[in-house]
N, C-alpha and C. Protein backbone atom coordinates (compact mmCIF):
# COMPACT_ATOMS: atom_id res chain seq x y z
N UNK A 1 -17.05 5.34 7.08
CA UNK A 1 -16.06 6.38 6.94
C UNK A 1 -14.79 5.80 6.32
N UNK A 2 -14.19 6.71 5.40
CA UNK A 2 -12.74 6.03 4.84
C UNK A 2 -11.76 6.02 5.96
N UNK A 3 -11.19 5.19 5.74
CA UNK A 3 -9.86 4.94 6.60
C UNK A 3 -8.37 4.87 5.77
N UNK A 4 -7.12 4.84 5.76
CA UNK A 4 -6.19 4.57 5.03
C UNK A 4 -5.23 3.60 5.86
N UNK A 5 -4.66 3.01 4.82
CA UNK A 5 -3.02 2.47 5.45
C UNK A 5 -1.69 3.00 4.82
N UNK A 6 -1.03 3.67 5.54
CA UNK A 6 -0.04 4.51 4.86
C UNK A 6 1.41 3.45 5.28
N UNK A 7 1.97 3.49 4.73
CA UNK A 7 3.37 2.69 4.59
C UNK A 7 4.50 3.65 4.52
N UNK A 8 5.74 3.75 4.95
CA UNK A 8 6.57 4.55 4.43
C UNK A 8 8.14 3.96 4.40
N UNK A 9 9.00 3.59 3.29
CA UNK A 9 10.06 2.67 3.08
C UNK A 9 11.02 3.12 2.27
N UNK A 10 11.86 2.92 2.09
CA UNK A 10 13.13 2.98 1.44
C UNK A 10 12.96 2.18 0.22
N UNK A 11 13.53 2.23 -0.86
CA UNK A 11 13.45 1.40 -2.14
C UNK A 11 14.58 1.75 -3.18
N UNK A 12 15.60 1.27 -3.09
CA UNK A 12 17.16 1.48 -3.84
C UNK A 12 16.55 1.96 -5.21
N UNK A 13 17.25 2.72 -5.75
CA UNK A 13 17.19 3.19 -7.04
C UNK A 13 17.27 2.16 -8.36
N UNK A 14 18.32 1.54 -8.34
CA UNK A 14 18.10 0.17 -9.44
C UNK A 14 17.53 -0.68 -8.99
N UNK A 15 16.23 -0.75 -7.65
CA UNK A 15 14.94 -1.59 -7.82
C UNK A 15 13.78 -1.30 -8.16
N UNK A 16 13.57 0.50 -8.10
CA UNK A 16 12.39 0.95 -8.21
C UNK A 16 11.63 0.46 -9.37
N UNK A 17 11.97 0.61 -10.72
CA UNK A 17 11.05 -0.20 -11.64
C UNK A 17 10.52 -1.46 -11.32
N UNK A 18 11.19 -2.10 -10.85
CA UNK A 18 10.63 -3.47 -10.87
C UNK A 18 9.95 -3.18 -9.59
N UNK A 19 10.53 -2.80 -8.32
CA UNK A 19 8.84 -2.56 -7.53
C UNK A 19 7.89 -1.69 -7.90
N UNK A 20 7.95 -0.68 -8.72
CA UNK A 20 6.80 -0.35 -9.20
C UNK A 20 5.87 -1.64 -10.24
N UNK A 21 6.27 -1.90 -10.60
CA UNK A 21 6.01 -3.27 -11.55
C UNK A 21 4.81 -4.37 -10.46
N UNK A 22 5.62 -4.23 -9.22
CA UNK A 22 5.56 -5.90 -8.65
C UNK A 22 4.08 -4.93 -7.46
N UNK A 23 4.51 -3.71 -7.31
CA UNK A 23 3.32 -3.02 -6.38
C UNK A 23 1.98 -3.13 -7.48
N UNK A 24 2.18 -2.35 -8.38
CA UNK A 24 1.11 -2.38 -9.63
C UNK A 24 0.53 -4.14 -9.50
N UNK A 25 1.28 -4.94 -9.91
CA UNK A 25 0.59 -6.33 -9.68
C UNK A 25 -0.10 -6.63 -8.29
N UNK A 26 0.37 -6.10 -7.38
CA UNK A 26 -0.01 -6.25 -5.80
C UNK A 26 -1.37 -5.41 -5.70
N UNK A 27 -1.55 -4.42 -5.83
CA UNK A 27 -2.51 -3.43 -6.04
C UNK A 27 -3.90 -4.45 -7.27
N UNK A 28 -3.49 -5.08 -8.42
CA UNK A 28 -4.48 -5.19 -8.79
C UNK A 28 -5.30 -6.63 -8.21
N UNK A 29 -4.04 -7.44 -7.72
CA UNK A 29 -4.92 -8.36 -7.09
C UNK A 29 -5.65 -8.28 -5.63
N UNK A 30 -5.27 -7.37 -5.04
CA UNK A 30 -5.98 -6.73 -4.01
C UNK A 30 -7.58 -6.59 -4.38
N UNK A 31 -7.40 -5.52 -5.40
CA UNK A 31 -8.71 -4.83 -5.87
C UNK A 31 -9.89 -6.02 -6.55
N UNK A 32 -8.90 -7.23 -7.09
CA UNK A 32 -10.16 -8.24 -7.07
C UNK A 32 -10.29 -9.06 -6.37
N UNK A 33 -10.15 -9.12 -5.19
CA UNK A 33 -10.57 -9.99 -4.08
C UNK A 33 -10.72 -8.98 -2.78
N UNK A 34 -10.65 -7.61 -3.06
CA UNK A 34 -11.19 -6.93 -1.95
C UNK A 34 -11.26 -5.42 -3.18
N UNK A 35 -12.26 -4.84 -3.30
CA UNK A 35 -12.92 -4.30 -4.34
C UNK A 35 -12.53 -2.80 -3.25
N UNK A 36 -13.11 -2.85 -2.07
CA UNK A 36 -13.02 -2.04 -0.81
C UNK A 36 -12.18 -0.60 -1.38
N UNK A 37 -10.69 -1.33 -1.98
CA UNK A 37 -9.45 -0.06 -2.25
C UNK A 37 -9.32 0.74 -3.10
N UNK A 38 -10.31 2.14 -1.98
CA UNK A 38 -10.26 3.41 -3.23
C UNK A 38 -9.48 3.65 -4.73
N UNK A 39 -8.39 3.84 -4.10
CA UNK A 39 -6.92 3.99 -4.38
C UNK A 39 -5.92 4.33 -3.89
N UNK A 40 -5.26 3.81 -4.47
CA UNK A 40 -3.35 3.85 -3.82
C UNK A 40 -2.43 4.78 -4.44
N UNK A 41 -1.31 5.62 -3.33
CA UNK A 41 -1.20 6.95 -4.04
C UNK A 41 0.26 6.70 -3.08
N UNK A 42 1.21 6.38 -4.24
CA UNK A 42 2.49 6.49 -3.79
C UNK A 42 3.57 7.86 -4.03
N UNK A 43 4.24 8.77 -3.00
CA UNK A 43 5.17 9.80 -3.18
C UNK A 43 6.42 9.57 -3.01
N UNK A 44 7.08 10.23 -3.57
CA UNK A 44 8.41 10.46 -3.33
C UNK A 44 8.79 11.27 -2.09
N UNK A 45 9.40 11.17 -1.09
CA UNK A 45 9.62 11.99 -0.32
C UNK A 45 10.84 13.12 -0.81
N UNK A 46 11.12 14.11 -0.14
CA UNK A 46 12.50 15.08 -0.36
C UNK A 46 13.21 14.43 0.39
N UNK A 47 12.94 13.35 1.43
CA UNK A 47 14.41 12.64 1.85
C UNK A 47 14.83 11.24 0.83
N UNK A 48 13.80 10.92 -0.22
CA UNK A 48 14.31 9.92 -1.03
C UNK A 48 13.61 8.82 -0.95
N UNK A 49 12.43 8.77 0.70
CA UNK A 49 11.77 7.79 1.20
C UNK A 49 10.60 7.71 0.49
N UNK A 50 10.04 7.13 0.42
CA UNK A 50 8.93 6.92 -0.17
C UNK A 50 7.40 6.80 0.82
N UNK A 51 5.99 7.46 0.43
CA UNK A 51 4.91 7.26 1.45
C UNK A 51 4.47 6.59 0.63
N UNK A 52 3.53 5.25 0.60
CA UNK A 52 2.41 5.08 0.42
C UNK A 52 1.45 4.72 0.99
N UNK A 53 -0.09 5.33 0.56
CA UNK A 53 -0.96 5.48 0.81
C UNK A 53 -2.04 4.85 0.20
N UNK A 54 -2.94 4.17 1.22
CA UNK A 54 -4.31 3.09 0.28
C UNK A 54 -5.07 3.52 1.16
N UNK A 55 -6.10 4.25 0.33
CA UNK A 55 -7.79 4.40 0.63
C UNK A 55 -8.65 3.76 0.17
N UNK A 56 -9.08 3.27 2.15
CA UNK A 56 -10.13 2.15 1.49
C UNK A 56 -11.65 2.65 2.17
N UNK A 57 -12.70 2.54 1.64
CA UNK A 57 -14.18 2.31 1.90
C UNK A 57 -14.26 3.02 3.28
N UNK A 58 -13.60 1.47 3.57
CA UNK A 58 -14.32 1.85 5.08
C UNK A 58 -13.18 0.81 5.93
N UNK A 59 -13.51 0.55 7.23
CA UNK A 59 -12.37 -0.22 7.92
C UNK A 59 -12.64 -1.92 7.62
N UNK A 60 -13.73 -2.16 7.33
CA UNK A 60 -14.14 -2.96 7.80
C UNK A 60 -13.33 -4.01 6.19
N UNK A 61 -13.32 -3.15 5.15
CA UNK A 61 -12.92 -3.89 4.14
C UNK A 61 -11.50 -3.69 4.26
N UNK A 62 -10.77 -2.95 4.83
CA UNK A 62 -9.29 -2.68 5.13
C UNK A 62 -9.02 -3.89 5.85
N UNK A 63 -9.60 -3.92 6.58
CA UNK A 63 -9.58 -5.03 8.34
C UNK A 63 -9.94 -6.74 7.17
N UNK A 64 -10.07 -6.90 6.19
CA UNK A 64 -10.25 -8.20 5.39
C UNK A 64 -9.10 -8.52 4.29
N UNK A 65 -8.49 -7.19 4.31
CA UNK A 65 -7.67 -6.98 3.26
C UNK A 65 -6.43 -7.35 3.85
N UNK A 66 -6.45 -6.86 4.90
CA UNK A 66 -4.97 -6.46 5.89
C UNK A 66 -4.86 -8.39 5.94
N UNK A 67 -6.40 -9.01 6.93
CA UNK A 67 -6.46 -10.18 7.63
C UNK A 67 -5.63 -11.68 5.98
N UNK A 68 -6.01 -11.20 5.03
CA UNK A 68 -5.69 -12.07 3.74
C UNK A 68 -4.50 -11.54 2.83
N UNK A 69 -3.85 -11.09 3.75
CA UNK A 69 -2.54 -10.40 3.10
C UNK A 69 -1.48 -11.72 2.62
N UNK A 70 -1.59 -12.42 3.32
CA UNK A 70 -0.79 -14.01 3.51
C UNK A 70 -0.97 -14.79 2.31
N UNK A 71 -2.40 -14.14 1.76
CA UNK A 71 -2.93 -15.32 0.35
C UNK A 71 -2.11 -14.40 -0.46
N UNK A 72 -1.50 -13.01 -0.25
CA UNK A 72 -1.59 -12.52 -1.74
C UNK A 72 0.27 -12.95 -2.20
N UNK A 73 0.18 -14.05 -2.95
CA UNK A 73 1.90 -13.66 -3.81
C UNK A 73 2.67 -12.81 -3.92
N UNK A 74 1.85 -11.44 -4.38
CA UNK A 74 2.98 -10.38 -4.41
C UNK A 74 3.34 -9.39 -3.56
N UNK A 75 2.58 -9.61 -2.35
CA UNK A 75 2.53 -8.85 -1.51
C UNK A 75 4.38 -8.83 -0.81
N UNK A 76 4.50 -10.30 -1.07
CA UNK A 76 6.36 -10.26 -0.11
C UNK A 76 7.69 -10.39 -1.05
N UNK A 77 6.87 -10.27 -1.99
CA UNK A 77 7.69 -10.11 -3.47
C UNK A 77 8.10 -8.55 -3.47
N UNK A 78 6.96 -7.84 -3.22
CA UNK A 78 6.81 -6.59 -3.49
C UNK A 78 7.38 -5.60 -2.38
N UNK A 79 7.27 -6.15 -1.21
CA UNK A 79 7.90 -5.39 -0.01
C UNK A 79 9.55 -6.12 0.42
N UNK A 80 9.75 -7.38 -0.45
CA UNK A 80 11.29 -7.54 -0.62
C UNK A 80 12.14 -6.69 -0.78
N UNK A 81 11.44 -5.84 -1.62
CA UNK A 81 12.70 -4.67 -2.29
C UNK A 81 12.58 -3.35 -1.29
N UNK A 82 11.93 -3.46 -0.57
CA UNK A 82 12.08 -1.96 0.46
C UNK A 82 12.86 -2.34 1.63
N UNK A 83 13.33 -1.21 2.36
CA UNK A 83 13.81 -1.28 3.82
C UNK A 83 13.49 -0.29 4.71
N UNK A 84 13.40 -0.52 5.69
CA UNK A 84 13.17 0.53 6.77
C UNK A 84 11.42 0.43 6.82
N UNK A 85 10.47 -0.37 6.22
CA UNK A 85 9.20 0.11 6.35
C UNK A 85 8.58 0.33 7.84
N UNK A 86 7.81 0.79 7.60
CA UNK A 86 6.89 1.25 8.82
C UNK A 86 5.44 1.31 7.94
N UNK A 87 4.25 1.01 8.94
CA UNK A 87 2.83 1.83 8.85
C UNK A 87 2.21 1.50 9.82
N UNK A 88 1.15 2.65 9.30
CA UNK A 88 0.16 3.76 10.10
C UNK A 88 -1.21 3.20 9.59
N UNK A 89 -2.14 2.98 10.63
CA UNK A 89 -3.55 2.81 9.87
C UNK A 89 -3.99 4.54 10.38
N UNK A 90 -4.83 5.02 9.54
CA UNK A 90 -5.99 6.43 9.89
C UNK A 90 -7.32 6.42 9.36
N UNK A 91 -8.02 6.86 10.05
CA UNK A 91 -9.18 7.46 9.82
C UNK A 91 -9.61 8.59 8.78
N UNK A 92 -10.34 8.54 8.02
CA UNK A 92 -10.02 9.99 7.33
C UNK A 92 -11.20 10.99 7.95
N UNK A 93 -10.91 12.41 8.50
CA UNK A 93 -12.18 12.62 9.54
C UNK A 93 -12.43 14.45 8.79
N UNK A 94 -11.62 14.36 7.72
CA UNK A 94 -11.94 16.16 6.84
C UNK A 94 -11.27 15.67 6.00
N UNK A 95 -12.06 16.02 4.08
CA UNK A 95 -11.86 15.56 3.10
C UNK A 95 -12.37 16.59 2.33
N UNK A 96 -11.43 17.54 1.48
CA UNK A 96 -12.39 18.63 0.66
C UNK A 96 -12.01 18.58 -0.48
């Protein structure tokens, strides 16, 4: 069953390019050393905050992804530029 990890953070306005930049790099080295991640689907909130969202497979490739987060470079490059984060792991249990 798919599962997600949703994130939700703050990201100043004269950083957003470059974390979009540095997430895009984060995202693709993910996907080749854990293939698992559907895709990743970042919003804008109406308060300015930002959600994102990664659908993966199943847990089990989430749960390898999450565990080797430490190998990835851009992973603290990339969450440098936010504040306030928080996340949520879910289940996905209705999908139409």
């Amino acid at each position: 069953m798919s599962v997600v990890r949703t994130h939700t953070y703050s990201v100043d306005p004269a950083d957003l390019e470059e974390f979009l930049a540095r997430r895009a790099s984060l995202i693709g080295t993910v996907r080749d050393t854990h293939p698992g991640l559907a895709f990743a689907l970042l919003i804008q909130l109406d308060d300015g905050t930002y959600r994102d969202t990664w659908h993966w497979e199943d847990g089990a490739q989430m749960g390898a992804a999450l565990a080797a987060i430490s190998t990835f470079p851009e992973a603290p490059l990339t969450m440098a530029l936010t504040k306030d984060s928080t996340a949520q792991n879910g289940r996905i249990i209705d999908e139409r």
